[in-house]
C-alpha atoms as a PDB file:
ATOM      1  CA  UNK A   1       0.000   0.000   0.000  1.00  0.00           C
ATOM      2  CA  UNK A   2       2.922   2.412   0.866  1.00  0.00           C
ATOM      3  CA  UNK A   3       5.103   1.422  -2.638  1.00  0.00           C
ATOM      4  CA  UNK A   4       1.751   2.411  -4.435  1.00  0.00           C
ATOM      5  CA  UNK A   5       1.222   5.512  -2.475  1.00  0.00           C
ATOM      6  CA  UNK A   6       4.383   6.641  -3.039  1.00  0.00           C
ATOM      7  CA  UNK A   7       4.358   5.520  -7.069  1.00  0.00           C
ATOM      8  CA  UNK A   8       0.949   7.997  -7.233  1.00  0.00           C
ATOM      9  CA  UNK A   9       2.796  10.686  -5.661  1.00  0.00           C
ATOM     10  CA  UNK A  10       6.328  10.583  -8.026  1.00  0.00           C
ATOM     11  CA  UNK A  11       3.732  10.352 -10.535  1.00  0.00           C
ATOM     12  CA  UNK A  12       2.196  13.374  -9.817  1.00  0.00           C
ATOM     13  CA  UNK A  13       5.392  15.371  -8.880  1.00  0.00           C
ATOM     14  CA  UNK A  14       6.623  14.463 -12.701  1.00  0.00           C
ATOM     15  CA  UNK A  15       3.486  15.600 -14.139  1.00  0.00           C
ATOM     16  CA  UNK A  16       3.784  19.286 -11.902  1.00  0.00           C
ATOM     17  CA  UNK A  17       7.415  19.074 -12.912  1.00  0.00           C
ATOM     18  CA  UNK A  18       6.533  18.410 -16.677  1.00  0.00           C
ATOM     19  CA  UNK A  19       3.640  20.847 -16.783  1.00  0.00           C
ATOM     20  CA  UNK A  20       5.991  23.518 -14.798  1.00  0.00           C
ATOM     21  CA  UNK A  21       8.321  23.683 -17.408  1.00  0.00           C
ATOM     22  CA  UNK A  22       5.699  23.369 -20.636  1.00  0.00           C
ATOM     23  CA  UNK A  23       4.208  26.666 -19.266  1.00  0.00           C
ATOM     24  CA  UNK A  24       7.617  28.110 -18.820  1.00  0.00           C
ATOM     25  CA  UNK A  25       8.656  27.365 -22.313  1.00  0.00           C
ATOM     26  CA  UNK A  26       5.278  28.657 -23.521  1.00  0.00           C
ATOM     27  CA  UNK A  27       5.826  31.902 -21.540  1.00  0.00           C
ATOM     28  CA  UNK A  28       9.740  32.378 -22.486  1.00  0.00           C
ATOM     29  CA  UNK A  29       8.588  32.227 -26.564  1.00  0.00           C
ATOM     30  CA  UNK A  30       5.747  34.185 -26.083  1.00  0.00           C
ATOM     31  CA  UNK A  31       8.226  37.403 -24.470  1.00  0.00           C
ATOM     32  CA  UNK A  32      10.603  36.457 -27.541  1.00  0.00           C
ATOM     33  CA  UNK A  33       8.132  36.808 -30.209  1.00  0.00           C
ATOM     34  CA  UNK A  34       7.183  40.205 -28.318  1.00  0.00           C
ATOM     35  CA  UNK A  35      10.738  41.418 -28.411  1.00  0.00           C
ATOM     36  CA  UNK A  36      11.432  39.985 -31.816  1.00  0.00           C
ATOM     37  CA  UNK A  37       8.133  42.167 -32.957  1.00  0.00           C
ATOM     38  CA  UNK A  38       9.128  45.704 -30.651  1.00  0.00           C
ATOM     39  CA  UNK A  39      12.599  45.223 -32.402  1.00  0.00           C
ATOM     40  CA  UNK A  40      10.829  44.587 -36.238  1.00  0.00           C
ATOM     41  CA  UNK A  41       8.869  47.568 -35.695  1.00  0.00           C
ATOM     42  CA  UNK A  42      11.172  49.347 -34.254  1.00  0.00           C
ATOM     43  CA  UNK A  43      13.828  48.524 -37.219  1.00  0.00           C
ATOM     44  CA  UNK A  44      10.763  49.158 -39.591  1.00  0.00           C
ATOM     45  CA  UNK A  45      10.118  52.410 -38.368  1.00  0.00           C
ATOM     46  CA  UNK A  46      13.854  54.038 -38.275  1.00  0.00           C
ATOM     47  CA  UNK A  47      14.389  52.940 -41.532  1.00  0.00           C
ATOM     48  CA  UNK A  48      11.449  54.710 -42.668  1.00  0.00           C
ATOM     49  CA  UNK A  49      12.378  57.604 -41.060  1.00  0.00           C
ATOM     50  CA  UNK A  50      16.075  57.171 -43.072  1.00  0.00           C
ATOM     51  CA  UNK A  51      14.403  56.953 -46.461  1.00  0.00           C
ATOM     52  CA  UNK A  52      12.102  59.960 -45.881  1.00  0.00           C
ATOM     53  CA  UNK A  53      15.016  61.731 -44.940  1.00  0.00           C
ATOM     54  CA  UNK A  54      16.943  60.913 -47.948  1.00  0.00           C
ATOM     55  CA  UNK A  55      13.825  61.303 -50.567  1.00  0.00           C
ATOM     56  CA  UNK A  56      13.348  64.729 -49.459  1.00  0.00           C
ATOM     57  CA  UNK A  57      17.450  65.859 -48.288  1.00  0.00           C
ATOM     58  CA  UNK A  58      18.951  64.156 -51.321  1.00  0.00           C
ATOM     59  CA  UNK A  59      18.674  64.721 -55.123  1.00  0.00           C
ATOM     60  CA  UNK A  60      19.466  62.496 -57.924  1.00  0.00           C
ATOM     61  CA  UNK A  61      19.708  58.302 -57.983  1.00  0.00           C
ATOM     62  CA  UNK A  62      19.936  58.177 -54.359  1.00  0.00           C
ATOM     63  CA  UNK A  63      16.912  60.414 -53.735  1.00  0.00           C
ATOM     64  CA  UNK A  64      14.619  58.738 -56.430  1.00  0.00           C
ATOM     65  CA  UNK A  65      15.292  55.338 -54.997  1.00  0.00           C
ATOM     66  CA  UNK A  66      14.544  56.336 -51.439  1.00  0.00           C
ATOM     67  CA  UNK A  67      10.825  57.480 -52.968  1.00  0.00           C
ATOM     68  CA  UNK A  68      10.438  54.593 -54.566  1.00  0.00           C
ATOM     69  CA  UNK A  69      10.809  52.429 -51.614  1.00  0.00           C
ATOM     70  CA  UNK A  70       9.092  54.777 -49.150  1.00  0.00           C
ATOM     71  CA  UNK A  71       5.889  54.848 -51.677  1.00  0.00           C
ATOM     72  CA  UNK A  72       6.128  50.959 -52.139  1.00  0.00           C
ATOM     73  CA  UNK A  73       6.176  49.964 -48.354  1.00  0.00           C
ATOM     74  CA  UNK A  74       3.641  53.025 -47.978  1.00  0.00           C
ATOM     75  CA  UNK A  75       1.043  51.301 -50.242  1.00  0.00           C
ATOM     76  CA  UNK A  76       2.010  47.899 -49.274  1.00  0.00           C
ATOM     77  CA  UNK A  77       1.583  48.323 -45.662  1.00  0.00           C
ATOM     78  CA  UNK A  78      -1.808  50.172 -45.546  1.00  0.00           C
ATOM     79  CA  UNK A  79      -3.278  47.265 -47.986  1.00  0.00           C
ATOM     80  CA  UNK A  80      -1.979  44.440 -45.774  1.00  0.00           C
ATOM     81  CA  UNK A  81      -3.713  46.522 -42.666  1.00  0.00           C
ATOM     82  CA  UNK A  82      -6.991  47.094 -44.191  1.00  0.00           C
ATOM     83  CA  UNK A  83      -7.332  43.608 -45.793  1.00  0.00           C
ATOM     84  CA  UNK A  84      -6.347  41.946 -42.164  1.00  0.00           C
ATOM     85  CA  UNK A  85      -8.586  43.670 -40.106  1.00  0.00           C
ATOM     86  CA  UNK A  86     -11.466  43.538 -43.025  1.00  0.00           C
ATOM     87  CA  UNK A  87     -11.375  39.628 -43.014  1.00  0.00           C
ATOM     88  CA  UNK A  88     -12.337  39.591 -38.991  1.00  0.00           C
ATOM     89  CA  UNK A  89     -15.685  40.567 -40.464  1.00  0.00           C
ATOM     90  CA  UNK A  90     -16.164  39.658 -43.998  1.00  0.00           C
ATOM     91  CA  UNK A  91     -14.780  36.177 -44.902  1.00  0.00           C
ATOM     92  CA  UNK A  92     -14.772  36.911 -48.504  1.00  0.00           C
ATOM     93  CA  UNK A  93     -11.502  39.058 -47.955  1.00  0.00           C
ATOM     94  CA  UNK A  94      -9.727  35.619 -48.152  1.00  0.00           C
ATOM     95  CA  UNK A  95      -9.493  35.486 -51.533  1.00  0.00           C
ATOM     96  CA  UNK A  96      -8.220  39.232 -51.232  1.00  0.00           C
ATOM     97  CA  UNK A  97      -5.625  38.080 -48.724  1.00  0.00           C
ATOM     98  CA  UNK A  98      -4.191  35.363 -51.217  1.00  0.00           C
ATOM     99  CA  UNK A  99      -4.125  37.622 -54.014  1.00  0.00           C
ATOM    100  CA  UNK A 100      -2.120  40.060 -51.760  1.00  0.00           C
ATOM    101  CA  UNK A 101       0.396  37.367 -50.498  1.00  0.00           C
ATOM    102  CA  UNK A 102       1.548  36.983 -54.330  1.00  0.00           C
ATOM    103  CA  UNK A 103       1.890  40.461 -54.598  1.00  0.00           C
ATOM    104  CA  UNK A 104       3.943  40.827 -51.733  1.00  0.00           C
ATOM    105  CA  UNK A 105       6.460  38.647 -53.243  1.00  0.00           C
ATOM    106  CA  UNK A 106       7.416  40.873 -55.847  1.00  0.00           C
ATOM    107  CA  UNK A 107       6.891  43.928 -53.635  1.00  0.00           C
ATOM    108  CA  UNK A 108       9.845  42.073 -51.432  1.00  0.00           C
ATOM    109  CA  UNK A 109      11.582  41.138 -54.418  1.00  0.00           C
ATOM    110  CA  UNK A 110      11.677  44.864 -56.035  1.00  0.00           C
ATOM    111  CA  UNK A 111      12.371  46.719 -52.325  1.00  0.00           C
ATOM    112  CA  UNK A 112      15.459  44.605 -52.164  1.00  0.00           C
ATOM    113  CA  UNK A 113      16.588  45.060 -55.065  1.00  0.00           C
ATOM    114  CA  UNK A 114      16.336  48.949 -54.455  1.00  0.00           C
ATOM    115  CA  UNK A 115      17.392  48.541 -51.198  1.00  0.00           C
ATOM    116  CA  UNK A 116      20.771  47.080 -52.966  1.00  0.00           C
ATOM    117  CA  UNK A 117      20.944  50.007 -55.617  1.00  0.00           C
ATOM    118  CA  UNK A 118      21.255  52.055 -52.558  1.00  0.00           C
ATOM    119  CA  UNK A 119      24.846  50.745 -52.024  1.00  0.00           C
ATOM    120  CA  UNK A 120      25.545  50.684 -55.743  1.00  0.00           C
ATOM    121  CA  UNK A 121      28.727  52.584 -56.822  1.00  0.00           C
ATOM    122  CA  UNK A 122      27.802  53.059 -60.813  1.00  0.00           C
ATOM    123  CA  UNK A 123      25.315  55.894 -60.390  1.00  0.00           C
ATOM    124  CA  UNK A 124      24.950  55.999 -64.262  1.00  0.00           C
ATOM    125  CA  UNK A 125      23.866  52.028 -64.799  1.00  0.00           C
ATOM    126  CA  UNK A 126      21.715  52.380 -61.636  1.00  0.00           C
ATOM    127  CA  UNK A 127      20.169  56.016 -63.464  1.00  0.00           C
ATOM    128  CA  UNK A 128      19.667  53.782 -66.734  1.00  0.00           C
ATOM    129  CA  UNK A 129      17.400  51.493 -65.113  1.00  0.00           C
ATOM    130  CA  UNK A 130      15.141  54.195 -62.672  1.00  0.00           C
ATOM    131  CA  UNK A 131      13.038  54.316 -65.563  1.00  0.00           C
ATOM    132  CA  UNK A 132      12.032  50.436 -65.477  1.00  0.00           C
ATOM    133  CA  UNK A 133      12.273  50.342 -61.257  1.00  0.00           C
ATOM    134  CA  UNK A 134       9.617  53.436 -61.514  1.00  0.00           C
ATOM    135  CA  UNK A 135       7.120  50.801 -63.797  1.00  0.00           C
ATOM    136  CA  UNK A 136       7.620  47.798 -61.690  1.00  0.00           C
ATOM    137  CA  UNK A 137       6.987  49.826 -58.737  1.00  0.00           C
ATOM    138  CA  UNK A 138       3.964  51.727 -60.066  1.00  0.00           C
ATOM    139  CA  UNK A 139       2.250  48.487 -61.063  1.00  0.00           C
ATOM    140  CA  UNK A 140       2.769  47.113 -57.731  1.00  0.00           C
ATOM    141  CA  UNK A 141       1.635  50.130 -55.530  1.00  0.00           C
ATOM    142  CA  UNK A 142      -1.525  50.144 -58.147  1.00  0.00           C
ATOM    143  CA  UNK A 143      -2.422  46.649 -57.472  1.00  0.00           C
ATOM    144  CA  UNK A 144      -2.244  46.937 -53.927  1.00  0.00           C
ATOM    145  CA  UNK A 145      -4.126  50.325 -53.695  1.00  0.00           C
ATOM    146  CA  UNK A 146      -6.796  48.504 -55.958  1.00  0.00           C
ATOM    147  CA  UNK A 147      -7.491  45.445 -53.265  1.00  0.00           C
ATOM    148  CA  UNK A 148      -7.094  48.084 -50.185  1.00  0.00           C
ATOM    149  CA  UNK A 149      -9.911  50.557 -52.221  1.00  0.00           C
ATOM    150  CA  UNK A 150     -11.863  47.438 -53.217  1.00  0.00           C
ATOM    151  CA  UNK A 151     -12.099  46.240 -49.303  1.00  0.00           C
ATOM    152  CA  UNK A 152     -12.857  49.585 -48.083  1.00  0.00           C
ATOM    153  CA  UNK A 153     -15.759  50.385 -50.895  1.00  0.00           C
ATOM    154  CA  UNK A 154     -17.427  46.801 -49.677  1.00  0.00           C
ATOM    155  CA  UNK A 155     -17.136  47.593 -46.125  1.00  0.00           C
ATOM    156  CA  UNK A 156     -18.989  51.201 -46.598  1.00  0.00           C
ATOM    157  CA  UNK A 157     -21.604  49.615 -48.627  1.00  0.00           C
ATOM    158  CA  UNK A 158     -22.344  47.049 -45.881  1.00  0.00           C
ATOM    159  CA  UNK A 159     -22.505  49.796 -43.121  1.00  0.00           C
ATOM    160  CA  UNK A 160     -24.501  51.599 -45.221  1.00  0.00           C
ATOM    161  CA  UNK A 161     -27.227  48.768 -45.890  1.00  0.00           C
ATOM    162  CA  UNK A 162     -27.061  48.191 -42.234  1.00  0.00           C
ATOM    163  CA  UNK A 163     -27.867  51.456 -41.596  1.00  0.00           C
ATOM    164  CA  UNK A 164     -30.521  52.130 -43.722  1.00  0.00           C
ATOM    165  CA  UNK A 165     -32.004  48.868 -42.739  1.00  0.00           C
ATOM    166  CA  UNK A 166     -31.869  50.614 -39.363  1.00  0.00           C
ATOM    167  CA  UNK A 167     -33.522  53.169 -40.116  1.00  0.00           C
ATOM    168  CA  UNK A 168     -36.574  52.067 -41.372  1.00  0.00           C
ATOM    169  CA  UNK A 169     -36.880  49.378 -38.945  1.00  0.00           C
ATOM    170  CA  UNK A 170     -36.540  52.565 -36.335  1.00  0.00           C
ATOM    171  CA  UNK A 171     -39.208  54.677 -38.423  1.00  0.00           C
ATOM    172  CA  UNK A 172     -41.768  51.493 -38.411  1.00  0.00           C
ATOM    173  CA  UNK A 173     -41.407  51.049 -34.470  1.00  0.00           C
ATOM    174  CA  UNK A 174     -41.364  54.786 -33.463  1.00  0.00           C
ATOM    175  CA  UNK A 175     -44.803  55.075 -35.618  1.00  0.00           C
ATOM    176  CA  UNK A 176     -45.972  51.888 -33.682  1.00  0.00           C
ATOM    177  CA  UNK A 177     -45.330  54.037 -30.301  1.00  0.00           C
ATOM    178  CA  UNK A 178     -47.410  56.942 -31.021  1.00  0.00           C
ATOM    179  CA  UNK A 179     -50.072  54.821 -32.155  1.00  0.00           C
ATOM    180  CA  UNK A 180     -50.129  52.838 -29.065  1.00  0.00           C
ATOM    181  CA  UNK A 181     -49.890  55.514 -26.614  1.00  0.00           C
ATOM    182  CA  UNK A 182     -52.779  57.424 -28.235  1.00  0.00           C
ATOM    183  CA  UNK A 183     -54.904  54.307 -28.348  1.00  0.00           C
ATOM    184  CA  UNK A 184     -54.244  53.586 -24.259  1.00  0.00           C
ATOM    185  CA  UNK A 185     -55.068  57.456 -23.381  1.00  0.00           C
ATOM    186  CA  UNK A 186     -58.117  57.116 -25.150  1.00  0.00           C
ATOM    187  CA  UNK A 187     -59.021  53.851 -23.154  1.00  0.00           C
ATOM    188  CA  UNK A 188     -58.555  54.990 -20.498  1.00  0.00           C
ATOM    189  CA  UNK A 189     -62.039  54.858 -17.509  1.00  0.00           C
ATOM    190  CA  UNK A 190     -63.520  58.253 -17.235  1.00  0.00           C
ATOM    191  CA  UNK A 191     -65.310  58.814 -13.715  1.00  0.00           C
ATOM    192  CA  UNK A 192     -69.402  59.212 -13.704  1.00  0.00           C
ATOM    193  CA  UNK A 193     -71.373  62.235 -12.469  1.00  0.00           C
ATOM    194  CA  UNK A 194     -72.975  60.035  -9.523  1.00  0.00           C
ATOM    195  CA  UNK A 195     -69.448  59.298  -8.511  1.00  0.00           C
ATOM    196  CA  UNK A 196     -68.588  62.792  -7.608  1.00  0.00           C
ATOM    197  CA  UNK A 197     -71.904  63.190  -6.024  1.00  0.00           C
ATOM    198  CA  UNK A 198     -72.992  60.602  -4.323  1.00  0.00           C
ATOM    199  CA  UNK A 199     -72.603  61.701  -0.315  1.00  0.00           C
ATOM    200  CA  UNK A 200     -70.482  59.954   1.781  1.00  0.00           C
ATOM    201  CA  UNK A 201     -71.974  59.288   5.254  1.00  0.00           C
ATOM    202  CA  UNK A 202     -69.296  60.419   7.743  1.00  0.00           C
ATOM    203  CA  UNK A 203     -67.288  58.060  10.229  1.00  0.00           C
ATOM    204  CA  UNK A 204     -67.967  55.890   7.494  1.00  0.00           C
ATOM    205  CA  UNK A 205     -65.840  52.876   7.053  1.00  0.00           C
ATOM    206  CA  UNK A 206     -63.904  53.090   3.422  1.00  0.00           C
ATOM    207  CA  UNK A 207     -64.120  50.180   0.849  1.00  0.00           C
ATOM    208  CA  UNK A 208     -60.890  49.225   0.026  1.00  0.00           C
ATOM    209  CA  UNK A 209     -59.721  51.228  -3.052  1.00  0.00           C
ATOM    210  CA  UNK A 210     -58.691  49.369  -6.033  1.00  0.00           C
ATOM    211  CA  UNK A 211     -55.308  50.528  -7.823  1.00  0.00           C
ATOM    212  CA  UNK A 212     -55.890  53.099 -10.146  1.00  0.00           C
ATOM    213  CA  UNK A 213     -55.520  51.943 -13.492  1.00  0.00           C
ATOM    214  CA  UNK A 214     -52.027  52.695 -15.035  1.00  0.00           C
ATOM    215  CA  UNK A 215     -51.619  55.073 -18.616  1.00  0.00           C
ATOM    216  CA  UNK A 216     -50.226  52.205 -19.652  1.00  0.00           C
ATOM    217  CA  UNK A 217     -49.073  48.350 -18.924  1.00  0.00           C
ATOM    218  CA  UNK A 218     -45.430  47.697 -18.538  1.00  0.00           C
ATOM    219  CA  UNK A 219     -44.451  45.365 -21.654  1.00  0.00           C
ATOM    220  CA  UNK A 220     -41.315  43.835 -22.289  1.00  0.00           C
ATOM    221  CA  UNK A 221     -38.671  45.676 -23.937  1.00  0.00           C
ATOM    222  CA  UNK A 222     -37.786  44.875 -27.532  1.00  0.00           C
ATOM    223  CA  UNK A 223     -35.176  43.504 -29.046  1.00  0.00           C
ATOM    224  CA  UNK A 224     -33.388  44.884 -31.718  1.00  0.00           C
ATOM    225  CA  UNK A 225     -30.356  43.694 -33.791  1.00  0.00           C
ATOM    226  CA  UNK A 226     -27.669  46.094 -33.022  1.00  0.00           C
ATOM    227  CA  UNK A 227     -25.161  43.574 -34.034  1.00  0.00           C
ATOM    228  CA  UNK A 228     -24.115  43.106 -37.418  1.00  0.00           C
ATOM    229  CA  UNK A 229     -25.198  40.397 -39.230  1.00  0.00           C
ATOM    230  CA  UNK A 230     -22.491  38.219 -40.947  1.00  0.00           C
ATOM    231  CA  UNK A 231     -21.673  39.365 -44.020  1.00  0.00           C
ATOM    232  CA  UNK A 232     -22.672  37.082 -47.322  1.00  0.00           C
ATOM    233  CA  UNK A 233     -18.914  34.729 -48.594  1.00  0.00           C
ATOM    234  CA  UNK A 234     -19.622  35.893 -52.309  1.00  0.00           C
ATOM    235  CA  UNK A 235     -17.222  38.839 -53.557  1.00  0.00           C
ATOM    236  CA  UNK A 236     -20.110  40.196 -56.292  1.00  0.00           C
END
């Protein structure tokens, strides 16, 4: 009875032990994906700061390719933003997404290859070929400014059937209310003549009074759909 007792209880102690340090592994990559995303953005964001810098302090090849980089990861990075938080609520955005993700490959493909211009020491062969580097770049931004447009026109038209359908569901129910509290004003019991005149004989024990009628009976409060309703998969 003892051996099993204490088999159950090393049993135990490995599986606290084993959980102990699955949590603690869980915790210590959560904090290093957090760092590894403060330093990304952090990166990100100084060397945005460096090409703005240079597109507007500097003239000439070096100047041109800073623009063309800043307006690439400019468009890039507002499509990728408004087509991620778009699919939380409309599913059909998945397509979007996809479409995106191919793009991005050449958007990565073209900023490095800028981004290695940068460093290049013939300013006249890297000057020969701005003209092409403008055209890929001008495609790309176009394409990606087309899907962020596209998400942000179907959003606006949703809201706006939403609430228009609010509205008239609000006009029908605030011309049910008036109706409803004319017709219980006009029900309501109107005292006789004998009733104000009969005498009362004093000392007179009083009948217990009923409750006086109410303008109108509490009713249940209705529901209404605040919340969105999903919206439809097809992209037409």
């Amino acid at each position: 009875m003892e051996a099993s007792l204490i088999i159950v209880a090393l049993v135990l102690l490995f599986a606290f032990l084993g959980l102990g340090v699955y949590v603690t592994a869980k915790v210590v990559k959560a904090a290093a994906r957090g760092v590894d995303r403060t330093i990304t953005q952090a990166r990100r964001t100084v060397e945005d700061t460096t090409l703005r810098a240079r597109s507007f302090g500097q003239v000439g090849v070096t100047g041109a390719l800073a623009q063309l980089r800043l307006d690439l990861r400019s468009s890039m990075r507002a499509t990728q933003q408004a087509l991620y938080e778009g699919v939380q609520t409309d599913a059909s955005l998945k397509e979007s997404i996809g479409l995106f993700e191919r793009l991005s490959a050449h958007g990565h493909e073209l900023d490095d290859e800028l981004k290695r211009l940068e460093a290049e020491p013939d300013r006249k062969r890297t000057a020969d070929a701005l003209p092409g580097l403008r055209e890929r770049t001008a495609k790309i931004t176009e394409s990606a400014d087309s899907l962020r447009w596209a998400a942000r026109d179907r959003a606006r038209r949703f809201a706006d059937d939403d609430l228009s359908s609010l509205s008239a569901q609000i006009e029908v129910e605030s011309g049910a209310l008036r109706d409803w509290a004319r017709e219980s004003i006009d029900d309501l019991p109107h005292p006789t003549a004998a009733t104000w005149n009969t005498p009362q004989p004093p000392h007179a024990s009083q009948p217990p009074q009923s409750p006086r009628p109410a303008l109108s009976q509490p009713t249940a409060a209705p529901e209404y759909p605040w919340q969105k309703t999903p919206r439809p998969e097809t992209t037409t």
